[in-house]
C-alpha atoms as a PDB file:
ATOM      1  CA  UNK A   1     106.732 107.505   5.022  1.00  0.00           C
ATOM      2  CA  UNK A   2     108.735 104.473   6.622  1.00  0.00           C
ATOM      3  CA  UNK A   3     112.084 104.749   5.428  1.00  0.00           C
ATOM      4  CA  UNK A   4     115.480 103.472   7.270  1.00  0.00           C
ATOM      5  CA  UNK A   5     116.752 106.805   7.021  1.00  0.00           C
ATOM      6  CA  UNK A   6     115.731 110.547   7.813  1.00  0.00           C
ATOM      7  CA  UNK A   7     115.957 112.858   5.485  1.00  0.00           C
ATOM      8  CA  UNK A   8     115.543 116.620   5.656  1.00  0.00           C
ATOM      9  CA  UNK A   9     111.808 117.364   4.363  1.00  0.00           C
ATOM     10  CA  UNK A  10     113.090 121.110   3.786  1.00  0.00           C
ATOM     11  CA  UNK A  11     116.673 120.584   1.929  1.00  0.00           C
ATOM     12  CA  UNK A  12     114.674 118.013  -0.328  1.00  0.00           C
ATOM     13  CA  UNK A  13     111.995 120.475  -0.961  1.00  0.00           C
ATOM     14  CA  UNK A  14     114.319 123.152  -1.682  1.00  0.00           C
ATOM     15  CA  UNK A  15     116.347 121.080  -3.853  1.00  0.00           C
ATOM     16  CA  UNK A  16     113.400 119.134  -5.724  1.00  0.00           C
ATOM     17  CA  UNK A  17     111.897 123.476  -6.398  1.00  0.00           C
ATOM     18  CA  UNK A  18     115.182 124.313  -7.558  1.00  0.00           C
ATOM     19  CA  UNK A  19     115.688 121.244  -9.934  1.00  0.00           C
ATOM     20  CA  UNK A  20     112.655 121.246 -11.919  1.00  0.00           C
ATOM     21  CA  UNK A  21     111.175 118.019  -9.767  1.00  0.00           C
ATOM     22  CA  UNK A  22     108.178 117.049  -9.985  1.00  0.00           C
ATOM     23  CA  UNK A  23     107.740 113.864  -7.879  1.00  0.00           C
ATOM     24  CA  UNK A  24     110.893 112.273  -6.035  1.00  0.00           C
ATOM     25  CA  UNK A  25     110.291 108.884  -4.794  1.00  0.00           C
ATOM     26  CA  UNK A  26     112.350 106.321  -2.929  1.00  0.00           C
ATOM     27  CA  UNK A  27     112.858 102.832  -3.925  1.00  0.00           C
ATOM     28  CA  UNK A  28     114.794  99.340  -3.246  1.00  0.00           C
ATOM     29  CA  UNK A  29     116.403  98.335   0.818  1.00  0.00           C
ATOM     30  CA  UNK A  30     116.227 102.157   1.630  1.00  0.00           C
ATOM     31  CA  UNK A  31     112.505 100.390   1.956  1.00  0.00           C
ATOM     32  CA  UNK A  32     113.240  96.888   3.245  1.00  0.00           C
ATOM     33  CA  UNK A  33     115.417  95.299   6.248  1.00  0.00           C
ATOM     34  CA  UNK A  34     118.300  94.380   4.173  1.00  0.00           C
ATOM     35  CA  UNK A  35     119.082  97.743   3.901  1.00  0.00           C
ATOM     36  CA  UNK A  36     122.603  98.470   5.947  1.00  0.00           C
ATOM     37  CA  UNK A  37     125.032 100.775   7.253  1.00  0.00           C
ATOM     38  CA  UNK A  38     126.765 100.140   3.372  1.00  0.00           C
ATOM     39  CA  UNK A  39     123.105 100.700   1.370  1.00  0.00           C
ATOM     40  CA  UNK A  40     122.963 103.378  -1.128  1.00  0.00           C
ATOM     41  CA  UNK A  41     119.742 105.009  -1.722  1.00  0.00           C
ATOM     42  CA  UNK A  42     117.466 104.517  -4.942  1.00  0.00           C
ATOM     43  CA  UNK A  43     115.704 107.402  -6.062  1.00  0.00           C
ATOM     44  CA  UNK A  44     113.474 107.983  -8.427  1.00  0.00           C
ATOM     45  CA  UNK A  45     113.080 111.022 -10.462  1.00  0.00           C
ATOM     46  CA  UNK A  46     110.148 112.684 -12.350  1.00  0.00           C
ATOM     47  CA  UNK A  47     111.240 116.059 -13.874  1.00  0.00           C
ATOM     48  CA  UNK A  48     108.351 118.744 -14.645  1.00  0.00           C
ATOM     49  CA  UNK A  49     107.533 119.105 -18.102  1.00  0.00           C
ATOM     50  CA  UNK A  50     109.951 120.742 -20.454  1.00  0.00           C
ATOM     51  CA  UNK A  51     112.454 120.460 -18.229  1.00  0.00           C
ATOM     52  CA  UNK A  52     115.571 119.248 -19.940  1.00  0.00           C
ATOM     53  CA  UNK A  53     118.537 117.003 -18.106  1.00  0.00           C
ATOM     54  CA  UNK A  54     121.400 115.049 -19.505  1.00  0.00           C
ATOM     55  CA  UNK A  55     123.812 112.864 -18.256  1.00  0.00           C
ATOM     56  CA  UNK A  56     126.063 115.325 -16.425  1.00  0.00           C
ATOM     57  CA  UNK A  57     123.547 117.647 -14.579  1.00  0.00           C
ATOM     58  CA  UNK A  58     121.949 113.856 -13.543  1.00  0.00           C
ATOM     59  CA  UNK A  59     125.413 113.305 -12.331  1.00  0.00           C
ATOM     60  CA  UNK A  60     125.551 116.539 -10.581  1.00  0.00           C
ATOM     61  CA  UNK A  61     121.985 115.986  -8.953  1.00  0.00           C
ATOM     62  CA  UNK A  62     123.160 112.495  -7.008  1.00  0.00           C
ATOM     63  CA  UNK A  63     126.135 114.248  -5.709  1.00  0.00           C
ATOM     64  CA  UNK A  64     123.707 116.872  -4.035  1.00  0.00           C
ATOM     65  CA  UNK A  65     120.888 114.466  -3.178  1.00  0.00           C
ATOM     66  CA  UNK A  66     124.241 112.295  -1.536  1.00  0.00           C
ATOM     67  CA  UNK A  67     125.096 115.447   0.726  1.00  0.00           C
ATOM     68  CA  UNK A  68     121.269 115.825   1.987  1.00  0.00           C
ATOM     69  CA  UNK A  69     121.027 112.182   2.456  1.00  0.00           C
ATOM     70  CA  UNK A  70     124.271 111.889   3.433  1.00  0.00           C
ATOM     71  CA  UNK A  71     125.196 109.009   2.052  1.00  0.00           C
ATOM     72  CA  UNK A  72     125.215 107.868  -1.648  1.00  0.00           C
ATOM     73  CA  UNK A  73     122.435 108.245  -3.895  1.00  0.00           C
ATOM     74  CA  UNK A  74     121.596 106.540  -7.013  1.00  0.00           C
ATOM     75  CA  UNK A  75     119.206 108.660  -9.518  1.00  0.00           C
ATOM     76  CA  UNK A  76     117.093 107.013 -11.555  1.00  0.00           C
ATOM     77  CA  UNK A  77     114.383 107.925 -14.178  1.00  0.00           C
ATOM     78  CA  UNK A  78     111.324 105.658 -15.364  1.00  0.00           C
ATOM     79  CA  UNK A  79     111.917 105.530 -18.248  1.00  0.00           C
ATOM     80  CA  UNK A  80     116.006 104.138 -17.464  1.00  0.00           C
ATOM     81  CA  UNK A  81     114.536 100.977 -15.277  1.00  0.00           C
ATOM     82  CA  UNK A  82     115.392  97.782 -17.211  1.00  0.00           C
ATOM     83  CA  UNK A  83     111.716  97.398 -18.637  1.00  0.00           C
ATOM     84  CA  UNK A  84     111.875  93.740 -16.574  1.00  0.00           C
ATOM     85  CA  UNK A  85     111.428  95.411 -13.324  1.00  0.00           C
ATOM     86  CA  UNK A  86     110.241  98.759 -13.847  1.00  0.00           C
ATOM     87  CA  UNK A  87     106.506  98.435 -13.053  1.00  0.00           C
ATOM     88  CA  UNK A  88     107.662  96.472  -9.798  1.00  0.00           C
ATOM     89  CA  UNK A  89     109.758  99.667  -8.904  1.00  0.00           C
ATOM     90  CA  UNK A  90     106.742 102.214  -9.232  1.00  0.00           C
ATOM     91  CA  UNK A  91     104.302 100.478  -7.633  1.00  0.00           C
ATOM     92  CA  UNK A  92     106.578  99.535  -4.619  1.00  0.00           C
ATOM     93  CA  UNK A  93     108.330 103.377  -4.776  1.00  0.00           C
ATOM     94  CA  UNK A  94     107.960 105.589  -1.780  1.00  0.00           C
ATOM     95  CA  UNK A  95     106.951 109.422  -2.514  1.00  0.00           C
ATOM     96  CA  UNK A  96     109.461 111.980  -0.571  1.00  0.00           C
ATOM     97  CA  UNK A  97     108.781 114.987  -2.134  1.00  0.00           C
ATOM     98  CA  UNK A  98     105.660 116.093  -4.637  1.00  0.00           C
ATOM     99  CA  UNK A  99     105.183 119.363  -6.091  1.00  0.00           C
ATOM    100  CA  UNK A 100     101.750 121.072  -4.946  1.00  0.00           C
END
């Protein structure tokens, strides 16, 4: 995967395992050549099913994902894309982790 950034295959796997992820996929500059020094990093999230996650363990996942990154990470679901771009996002969205 082409990304402007490395990211740890192993903390994301670990994290993704111990999060209930099913499919973690990067989106937006992260992707392109706009993408700076100042980027954050757009993440997409698909949890396995039954797994259950509000607002504040979201919250608490972008703070993690933002220390293996290291820098800031935005976490977003498909279903909380703004229905005007969302199919754009998934088909352009880069897979980083995938459960076997």
């Amino acid at each position: 995967m082409n990304t402007n950034i490395h990211i740890s295959k192993k903390g994301l796997a670990d994290f993704c395992r111990r999060s209930r992820i099913r499919r973690l996929s990067l989106f937006g500059s992260v992707l392109r050549d706009d993408f700076t020094a100042n980027s954050d990093v757009d993440m997409l999230v698909e949890f396995e099913p039954g797994a259950r996650v509000g607002l504040i363990t979201l919250a608490g996942m972008e703070i993690e994902l933002s220390r293996i990154v290291g820098r800031k990470v935005e976490l977003h679901t498909a279903r909380g894309l703004h229905p005007h771009f969302r199919d754009e996002v998934l088909s352009l969205a880069k897979i980083a982790y995938e459960q076997a």
